[in-house]
N, C-alpha and C. Protein backbone atom coordinates (compact mmCIF):
# COMPACT_ATOMS: atom_id res chain seq x y z
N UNK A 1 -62.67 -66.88 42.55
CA UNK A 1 -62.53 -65.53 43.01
C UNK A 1 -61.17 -65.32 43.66
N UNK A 2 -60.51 -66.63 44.15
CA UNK A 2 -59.58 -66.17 45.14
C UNK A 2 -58.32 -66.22 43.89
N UNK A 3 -58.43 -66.81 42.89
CA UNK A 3 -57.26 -66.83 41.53
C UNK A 3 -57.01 -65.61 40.97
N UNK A 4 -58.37 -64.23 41.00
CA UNK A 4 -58.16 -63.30 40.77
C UNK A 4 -57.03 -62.21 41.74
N UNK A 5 -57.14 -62.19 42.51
CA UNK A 5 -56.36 -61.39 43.18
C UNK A 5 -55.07 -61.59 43.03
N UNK A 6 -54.81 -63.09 43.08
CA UNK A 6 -53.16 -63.44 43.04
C UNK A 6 -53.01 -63.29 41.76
N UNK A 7 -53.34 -63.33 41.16
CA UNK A 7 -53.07 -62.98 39.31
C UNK A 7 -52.66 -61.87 39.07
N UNK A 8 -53.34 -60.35 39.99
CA UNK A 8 -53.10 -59.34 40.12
C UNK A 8 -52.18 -58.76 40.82
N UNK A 9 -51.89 -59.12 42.11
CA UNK A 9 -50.80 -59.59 42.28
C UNK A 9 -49.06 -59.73 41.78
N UNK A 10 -49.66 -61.16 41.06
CA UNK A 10 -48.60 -61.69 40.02
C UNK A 10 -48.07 -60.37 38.89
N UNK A 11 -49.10 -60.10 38.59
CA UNK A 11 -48.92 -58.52 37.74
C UNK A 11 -48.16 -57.83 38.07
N UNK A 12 -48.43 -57.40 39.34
CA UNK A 12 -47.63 -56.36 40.04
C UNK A 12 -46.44 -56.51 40.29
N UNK A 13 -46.14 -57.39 40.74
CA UNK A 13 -44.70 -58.04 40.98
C UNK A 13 -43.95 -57.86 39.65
N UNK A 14 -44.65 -58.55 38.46
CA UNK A 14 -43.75 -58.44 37.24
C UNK A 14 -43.41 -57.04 36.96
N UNK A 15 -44.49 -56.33 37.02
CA UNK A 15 -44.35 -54.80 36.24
C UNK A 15 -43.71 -54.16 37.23
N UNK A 16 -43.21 -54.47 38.67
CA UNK A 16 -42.74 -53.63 39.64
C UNK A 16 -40.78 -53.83 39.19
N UNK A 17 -40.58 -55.40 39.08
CA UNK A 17 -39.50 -55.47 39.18
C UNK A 17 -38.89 -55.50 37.67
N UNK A 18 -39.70 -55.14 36.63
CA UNK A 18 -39.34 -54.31 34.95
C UNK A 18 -39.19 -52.89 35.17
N UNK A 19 -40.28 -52.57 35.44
CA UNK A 19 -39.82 -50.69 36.22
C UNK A 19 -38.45 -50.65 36.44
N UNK A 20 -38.39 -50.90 37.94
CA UNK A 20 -37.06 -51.43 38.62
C UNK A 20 -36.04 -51.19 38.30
N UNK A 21 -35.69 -52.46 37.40
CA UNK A 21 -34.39 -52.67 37.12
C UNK A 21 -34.44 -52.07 35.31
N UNK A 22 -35.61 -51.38 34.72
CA UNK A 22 -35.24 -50.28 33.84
C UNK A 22 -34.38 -48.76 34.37
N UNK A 23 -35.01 -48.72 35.55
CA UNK A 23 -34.62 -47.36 35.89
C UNK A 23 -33.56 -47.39 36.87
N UNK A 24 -32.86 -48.45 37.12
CA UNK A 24 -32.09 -49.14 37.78
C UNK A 24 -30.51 -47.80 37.28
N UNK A 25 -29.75 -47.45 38.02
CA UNK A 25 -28.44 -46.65 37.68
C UNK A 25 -27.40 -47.03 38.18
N UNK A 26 -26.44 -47.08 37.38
CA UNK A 26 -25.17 -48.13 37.73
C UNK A 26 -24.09 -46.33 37.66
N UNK A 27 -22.75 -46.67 38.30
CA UNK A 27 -22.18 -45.13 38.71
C UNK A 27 -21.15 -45.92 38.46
N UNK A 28 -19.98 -45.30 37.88
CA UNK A 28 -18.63 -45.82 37.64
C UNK A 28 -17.77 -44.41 37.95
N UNK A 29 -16.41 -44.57 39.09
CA UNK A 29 -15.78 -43.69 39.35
C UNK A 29 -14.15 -43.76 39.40
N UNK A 30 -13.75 -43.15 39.56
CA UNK A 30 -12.38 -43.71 40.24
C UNK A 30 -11.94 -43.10 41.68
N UNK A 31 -11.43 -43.76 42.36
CA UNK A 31 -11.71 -43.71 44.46
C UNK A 31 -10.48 -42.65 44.20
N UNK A 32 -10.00 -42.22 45.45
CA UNK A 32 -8.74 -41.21 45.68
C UNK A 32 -7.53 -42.22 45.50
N UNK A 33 -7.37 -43.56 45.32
CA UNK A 33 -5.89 -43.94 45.15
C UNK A 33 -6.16 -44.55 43.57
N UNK A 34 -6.77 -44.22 43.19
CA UNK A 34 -6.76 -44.36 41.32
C UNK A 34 -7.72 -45.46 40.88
N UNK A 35 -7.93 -45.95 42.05
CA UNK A 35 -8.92 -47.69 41.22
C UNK A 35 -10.11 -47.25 40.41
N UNK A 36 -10.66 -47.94 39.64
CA UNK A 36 -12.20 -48.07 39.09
C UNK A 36 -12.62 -48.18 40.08
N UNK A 37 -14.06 -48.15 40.28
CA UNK A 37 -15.07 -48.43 40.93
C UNK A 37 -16.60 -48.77 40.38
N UNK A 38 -17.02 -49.53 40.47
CA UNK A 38 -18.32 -49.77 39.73
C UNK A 38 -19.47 -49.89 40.63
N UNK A 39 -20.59 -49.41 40.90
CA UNK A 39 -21.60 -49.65 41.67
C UNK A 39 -22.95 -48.98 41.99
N UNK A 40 -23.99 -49.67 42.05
CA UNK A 40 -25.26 -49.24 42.20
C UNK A 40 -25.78 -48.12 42.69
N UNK A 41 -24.66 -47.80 44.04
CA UNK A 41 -24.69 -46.35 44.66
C UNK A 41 -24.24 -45.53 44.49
N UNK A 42 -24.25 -44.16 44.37
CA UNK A 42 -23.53 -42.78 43.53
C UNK A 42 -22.26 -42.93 44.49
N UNK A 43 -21.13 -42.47 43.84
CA UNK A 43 -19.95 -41.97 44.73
C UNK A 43 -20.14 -41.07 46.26
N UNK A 44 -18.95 -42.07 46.92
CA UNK A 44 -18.67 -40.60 47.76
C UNK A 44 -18.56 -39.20 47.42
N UNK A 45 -17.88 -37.86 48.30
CA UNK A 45 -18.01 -37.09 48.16
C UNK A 45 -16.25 -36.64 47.49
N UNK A 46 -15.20 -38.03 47.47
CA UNK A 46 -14.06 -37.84 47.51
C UNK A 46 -13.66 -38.58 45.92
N UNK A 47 -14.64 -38.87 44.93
CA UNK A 47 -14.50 -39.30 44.01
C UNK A 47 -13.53 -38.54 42.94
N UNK A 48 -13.03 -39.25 42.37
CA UNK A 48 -12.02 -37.55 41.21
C UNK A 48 -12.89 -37.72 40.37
N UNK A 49 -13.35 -38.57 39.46
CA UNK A 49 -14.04 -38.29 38.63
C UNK A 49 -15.26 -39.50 38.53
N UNK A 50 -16.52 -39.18 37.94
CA UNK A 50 -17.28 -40.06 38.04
C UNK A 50 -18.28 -40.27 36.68
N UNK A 51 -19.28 -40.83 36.17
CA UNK A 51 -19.81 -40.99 35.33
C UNK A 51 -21.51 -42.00 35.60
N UNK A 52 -22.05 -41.92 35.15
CA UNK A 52 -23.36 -42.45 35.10
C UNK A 52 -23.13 -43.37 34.13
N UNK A 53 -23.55 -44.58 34.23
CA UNK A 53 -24.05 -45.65 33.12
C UNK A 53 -25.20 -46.12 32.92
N UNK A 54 -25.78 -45.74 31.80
CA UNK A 54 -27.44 -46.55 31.29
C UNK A 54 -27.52 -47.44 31.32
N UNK A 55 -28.28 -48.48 32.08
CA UNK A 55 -28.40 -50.03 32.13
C UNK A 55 -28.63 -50.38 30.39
N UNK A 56 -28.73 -51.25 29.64
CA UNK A 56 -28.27 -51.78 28.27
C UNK A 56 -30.13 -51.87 27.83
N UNK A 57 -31.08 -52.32 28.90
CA UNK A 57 -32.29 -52.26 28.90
C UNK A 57 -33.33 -51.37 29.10
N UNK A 58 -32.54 -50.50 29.47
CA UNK A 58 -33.38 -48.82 30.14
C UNK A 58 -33.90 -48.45 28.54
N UNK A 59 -35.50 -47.95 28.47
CA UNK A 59 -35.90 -47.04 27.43
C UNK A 59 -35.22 -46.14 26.88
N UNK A 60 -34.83 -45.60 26.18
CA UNK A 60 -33.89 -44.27 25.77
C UNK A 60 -32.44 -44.59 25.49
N UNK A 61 -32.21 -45.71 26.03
CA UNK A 61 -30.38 -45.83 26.35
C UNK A 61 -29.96 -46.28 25.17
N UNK A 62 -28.69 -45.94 24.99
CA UNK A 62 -28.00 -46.43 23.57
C UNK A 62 -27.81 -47.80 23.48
N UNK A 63 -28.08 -47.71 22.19
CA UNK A 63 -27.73 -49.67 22.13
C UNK A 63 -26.02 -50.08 22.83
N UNK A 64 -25.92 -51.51 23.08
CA UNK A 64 -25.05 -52.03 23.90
C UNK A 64 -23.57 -52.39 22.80
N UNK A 65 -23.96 -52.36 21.78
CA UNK A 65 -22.65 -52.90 20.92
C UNK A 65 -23.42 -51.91 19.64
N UNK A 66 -21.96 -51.34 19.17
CA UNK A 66 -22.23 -50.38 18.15
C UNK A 66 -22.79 -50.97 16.85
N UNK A 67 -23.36 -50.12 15.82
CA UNK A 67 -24.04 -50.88 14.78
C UNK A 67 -23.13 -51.70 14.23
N UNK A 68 -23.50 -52.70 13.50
CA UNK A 68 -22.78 -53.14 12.51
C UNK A 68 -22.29 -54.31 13.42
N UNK A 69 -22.28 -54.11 14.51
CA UNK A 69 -21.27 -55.53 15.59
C UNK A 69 -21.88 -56.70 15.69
N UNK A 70 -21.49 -58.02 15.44
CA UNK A 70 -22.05 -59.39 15.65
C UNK A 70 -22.90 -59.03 16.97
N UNK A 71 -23.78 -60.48 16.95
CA UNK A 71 -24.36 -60.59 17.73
C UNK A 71 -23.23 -61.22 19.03
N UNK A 72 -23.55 -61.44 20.68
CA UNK A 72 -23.03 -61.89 21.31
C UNK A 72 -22.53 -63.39 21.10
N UNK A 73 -21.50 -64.16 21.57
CA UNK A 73 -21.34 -65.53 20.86
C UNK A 73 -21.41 -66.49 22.06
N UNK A 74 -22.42 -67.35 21.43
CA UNK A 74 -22.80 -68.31 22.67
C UNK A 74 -21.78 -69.24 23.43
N UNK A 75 -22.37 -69.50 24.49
CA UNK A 75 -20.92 -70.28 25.06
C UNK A 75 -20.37 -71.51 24.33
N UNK A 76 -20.94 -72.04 23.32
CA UNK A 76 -20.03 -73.17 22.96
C UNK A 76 -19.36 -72.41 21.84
N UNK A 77 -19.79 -71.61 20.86
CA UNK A 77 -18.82 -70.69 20.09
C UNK A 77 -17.46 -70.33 20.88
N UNK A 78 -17.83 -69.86 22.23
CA UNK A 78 -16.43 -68.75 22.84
C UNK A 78 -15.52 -70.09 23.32
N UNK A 79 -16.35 -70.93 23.79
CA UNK A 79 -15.50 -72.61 23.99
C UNK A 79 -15.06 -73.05 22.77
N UNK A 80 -15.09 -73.08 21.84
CA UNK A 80 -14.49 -73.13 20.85
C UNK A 80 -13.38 -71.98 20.08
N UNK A 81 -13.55 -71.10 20.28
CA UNK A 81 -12.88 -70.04 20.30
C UNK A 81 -11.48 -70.06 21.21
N UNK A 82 -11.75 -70.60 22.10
CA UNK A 82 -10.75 -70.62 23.31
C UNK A 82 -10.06 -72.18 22.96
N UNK A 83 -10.26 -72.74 22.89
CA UNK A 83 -9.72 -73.74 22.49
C UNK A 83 -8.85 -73.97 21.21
N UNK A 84 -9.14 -72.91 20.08
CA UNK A 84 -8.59 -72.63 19.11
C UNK A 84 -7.30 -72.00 19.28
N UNK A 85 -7.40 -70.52 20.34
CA UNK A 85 -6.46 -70.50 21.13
C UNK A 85 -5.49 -70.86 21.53
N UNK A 86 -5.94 -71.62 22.16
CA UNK A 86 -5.11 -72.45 23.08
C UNK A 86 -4.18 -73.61 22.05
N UNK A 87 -4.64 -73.79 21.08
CA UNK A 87 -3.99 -74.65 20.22
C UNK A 87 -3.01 -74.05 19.30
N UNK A 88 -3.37 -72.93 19.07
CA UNK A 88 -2.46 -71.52 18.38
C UNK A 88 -1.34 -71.87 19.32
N UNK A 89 -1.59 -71.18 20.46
CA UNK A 89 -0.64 -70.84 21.51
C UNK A 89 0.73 -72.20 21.54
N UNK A 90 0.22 -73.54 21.77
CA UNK A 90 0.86 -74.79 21.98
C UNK A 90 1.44 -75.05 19.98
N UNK A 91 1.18 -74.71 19.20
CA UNK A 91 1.73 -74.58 17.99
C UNK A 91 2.85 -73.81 18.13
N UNK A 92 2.37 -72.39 18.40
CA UNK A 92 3.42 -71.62 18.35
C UNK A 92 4.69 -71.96 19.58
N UNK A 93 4.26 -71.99 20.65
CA UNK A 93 5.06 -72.84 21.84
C UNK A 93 6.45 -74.00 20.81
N UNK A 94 5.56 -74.43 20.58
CA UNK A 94 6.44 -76.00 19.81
C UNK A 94 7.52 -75.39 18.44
N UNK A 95 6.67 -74.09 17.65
CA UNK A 95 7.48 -74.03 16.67
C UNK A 95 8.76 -73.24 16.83
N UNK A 96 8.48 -72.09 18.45
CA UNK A 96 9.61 -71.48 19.25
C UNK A 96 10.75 -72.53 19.97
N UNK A 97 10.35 -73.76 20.30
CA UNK A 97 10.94 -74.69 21.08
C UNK A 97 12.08 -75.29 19.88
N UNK A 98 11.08 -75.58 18.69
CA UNK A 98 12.20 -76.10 17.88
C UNK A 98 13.29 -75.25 17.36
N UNK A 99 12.81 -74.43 16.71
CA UNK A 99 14.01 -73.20 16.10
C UNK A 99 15.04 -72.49 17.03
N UNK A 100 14.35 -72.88 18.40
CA UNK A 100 15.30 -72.68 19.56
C UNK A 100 17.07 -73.69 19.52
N UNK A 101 15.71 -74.72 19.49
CA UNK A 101 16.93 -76.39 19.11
C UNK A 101 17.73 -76.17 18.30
N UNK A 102 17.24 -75.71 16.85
CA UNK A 102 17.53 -75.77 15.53
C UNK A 102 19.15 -74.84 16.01
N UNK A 103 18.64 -73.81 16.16
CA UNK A 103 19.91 -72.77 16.61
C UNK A 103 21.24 -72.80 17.67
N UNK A 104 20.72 -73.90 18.46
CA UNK A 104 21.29 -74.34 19.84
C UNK A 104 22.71 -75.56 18.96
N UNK A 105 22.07 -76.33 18.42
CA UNK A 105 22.22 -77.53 17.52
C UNK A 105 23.63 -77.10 16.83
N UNK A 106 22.93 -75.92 15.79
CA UNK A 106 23.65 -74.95 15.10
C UNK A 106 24.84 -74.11 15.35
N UNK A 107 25.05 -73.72 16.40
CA UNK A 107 25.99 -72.84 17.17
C UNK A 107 27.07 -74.08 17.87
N UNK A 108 26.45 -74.95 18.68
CA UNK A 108 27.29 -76.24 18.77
C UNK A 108 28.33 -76.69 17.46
N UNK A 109 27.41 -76.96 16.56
CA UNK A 109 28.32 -77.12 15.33
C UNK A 109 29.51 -76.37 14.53
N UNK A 110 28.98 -75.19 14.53
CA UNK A 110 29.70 -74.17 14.59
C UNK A 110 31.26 -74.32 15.31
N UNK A 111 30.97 -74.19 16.38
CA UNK A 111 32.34 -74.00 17.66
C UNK A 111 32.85 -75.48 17.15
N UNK A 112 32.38 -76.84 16.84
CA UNK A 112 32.88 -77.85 16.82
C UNK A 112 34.19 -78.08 15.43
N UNK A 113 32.77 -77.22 14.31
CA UNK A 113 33.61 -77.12 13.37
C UNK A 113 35.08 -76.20 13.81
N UNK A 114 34.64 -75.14 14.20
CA UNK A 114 35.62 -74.07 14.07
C UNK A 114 37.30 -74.96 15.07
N UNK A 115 37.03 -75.28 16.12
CA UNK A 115 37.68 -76.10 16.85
C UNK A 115 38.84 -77.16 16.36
N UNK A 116 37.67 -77.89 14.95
CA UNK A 116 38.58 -78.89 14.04
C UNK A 116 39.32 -77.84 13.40
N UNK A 117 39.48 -77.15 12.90
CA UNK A 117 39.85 -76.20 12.03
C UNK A 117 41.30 -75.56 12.51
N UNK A 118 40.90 -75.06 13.75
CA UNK A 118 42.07 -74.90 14.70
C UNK A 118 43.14 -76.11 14.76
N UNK A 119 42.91 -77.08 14.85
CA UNK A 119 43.48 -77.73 15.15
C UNK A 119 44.06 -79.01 14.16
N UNK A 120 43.66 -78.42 13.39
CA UNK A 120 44.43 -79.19 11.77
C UNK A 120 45.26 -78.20 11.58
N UNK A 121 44.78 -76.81 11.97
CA UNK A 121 46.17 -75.66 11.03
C UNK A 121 47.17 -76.01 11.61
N UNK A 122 47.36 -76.38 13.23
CA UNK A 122 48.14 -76.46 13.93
C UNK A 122 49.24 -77.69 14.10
N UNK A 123 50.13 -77.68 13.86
CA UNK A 123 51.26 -78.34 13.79
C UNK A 123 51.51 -79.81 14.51
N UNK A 124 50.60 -80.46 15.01
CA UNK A 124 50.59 -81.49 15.97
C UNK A 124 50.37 -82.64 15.09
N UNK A 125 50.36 -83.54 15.65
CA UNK A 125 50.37 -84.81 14.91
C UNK A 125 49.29 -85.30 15.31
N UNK A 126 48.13 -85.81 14.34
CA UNK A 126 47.14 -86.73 14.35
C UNK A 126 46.87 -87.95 14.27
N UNK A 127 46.53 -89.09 14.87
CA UNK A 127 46.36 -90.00 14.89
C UNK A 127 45.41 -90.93 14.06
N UNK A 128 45.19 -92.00 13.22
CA UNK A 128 43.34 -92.25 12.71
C UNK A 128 43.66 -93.92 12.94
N UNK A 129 42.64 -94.34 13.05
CA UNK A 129 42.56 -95.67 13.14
C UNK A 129 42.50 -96.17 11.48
N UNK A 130 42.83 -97.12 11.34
CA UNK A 130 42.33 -97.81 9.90
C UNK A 130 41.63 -98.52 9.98
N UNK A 131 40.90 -98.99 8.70
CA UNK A 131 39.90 -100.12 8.96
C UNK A 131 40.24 -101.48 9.49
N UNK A 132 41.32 -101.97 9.58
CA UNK A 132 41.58 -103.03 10.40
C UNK A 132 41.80 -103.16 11.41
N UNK A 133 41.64 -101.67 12.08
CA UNK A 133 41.65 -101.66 13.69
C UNK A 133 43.38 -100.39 14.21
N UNK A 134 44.18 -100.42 13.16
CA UNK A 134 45.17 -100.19 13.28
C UNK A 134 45.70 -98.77 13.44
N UNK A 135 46.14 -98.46 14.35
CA UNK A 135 46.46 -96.72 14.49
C UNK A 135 47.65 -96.52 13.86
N UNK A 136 47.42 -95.52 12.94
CA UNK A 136 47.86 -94.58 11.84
C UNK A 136 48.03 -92.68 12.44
N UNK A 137 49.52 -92.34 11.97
CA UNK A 137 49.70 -91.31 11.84
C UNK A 137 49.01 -90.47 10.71
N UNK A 138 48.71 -89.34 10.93
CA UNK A 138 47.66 -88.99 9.85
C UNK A 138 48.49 -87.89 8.55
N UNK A 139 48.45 -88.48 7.33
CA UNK A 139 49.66 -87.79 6.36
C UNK A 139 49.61 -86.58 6.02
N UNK A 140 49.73 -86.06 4.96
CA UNK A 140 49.47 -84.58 4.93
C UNK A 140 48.61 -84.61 3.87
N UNK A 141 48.18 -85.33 3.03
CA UNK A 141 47.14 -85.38 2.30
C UNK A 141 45.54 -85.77 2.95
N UNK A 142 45.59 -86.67 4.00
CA UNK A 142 44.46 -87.15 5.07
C UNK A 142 44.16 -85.49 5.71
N UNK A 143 45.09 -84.88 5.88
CA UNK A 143 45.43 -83.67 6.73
C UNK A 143 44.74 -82.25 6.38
N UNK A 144 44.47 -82.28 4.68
CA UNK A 144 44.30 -81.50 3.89
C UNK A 144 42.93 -82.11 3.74
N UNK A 145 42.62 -83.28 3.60
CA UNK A 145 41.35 -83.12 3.29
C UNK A 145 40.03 -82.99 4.45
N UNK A 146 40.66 -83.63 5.47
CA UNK A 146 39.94 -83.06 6.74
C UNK A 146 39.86 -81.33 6.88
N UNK A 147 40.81 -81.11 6.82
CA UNK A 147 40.98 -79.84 6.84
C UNK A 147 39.87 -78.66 6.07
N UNK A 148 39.71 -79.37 4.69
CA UNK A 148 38.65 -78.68 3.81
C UNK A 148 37.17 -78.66 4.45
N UNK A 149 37.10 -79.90 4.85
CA UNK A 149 35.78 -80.64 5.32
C UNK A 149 35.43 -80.08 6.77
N UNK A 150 36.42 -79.90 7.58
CA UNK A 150 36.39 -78.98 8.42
C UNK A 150 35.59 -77.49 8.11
N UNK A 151 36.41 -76.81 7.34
CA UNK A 151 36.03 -75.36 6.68
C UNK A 151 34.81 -75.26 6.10
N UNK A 152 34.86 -76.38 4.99
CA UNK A 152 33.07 -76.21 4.60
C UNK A 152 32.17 -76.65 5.52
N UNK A 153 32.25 -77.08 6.75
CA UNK A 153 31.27 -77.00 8.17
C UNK A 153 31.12 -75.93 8.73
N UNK A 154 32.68 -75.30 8.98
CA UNK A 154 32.55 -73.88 9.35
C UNK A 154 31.50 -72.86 8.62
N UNK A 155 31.75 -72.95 6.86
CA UNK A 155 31.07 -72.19 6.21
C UNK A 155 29.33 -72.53 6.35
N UNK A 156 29.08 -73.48 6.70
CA UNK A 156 27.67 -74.20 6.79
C UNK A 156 26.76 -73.60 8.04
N UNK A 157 27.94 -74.05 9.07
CA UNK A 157 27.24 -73.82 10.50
C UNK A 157 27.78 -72.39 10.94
N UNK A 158 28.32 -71.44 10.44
CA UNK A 158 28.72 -69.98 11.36
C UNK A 158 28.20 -69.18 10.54
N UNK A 159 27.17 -69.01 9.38
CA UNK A 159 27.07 -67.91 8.87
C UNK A 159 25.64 -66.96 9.63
């Protein structure tokens, strides 16, 4: 006899706090210095504008995600999701880092070439070692062909 009552009870409690939080009203506004506001209690009297929101479970209320929309994605989906992310992100990171190099590399070469170039047109005398160790004035044929080799670097690395 005494299992009956608390059973009834138990009832009540369930069906009190389904009521409840069906008829439950959530108020979304924005305050006098522009913020959102979200909350259980209706606005002040200083609100600019305000709105009512249907809890997602209330009888009558519109469904929560428009037709046609996946279902919600469980947490190891969105953990996976995020992690995919995140691996995008560190790809792309790495492929900006290199072409950064690539260009850095590039522009160096450039000025290096351009530099030799300058400085073969120019009238000075060059020096080269030979293979036996021996320093050599550099002729005008050595002179000319550096010179080319120079230019087609230029043409390589400045365009």
């Amino acid at each position: 006899m005494t299992m009956k009552p608390a059973l009834i009870f138990a009832l009540f409690l369930v069906s009190t706090a389904t009521i409840g939080s069906a008829h439950a009203q959530i108020y979304q506004w924005k305050d006098s210095s522009g913020r959102t506001v979200i909350s259980d209690s209706p606005p002040p009297g200083k609100a600019r504008s305000s709105r009512e929101i249907a809890p997602a479970d209330a009888p009558g209320s519109a469904p929560a995600a428009p037709s046609g929309a996946s279902t919600p994605k469980s947490l190891s989906e969105q953990n996976v999701e995020f992690k995919k992310r995140q691996q995008e992100a560190r790809e792309k990171s790495d492929k900006d880092a290199k072409s950064s190099e690539a260009a850095t590399r590039k522009r160096e070469n450039c000025e290096s070439a351009k530099s030799a170039v300058t400085a073969l047109e120019s009238e000075r005398r060059f020096v080269v070692t030979s293979e036996n160790g021996e320093d050599k004035v550099m002729d005008d044929s050595q002179r000319e062909a550096e010179l080319n080799r120079a230019r087609q670097a230029v043409s390589e690395s400045c365009n």
